[in-house]
Protein backbone atom coordinates (compact mmCIF):
# COMPACT_ATOMS: atom_id res chain seq x y z
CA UNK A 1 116.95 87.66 83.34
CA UNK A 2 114.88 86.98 80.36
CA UNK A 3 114.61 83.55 81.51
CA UNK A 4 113.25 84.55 84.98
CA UNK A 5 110.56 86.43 83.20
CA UNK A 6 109.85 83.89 80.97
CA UNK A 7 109.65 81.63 83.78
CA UNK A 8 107.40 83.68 85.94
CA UNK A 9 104.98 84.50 83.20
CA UNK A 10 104.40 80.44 82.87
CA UNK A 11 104.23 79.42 86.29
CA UNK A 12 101.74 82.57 87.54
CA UNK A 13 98.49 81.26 85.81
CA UNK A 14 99.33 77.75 86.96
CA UNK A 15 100.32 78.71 91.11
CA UNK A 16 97.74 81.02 91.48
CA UNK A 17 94.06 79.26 90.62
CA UNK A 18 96.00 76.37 92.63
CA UNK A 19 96.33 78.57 95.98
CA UNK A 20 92.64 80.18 95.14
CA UNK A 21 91.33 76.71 94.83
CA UNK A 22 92.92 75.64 98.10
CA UNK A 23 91.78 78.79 99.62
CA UNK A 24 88.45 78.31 98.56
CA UNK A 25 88.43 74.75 99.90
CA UNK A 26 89.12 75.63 103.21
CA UNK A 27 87.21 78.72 103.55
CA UNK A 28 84.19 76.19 102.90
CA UNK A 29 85.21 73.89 105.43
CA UNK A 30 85.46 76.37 108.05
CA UNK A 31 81.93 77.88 107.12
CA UNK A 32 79.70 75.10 106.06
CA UNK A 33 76.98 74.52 108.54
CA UNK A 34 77.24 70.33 108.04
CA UNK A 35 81.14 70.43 108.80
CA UNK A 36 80.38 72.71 111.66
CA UNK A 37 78.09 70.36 113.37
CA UNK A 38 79.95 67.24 112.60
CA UNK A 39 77.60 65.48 110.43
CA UNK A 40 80.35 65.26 108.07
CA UNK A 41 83.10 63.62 109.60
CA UNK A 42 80.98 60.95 111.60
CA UNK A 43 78.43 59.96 108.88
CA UNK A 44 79.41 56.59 106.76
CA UNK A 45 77.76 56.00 103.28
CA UNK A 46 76.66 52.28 103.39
């Protein structure tokens, strides 16, 4: 048991900034006005 806890007290500040990052990435996608309109996705950088 005191392993588990031990465990779960280590891994919670590394998992959770990781899913709020990911969240945060792809909440951005979705709203972003460039991605919306494509200009993203079809524009190359020469």
């Amino acid at each position: 048991m005191a392993r588990t806890v031990a465990h779960n007290l280590v891994a919670y500040p590394i998992v959770f900034p990781t899913a709020v990052l990911y969240f945060a990435a792809g909440y951005w996608k979705i709203t972003v006005k460039i991605r919306q309109d494509g200009f993203a996705c079809t524009t190359s950088r020469d």
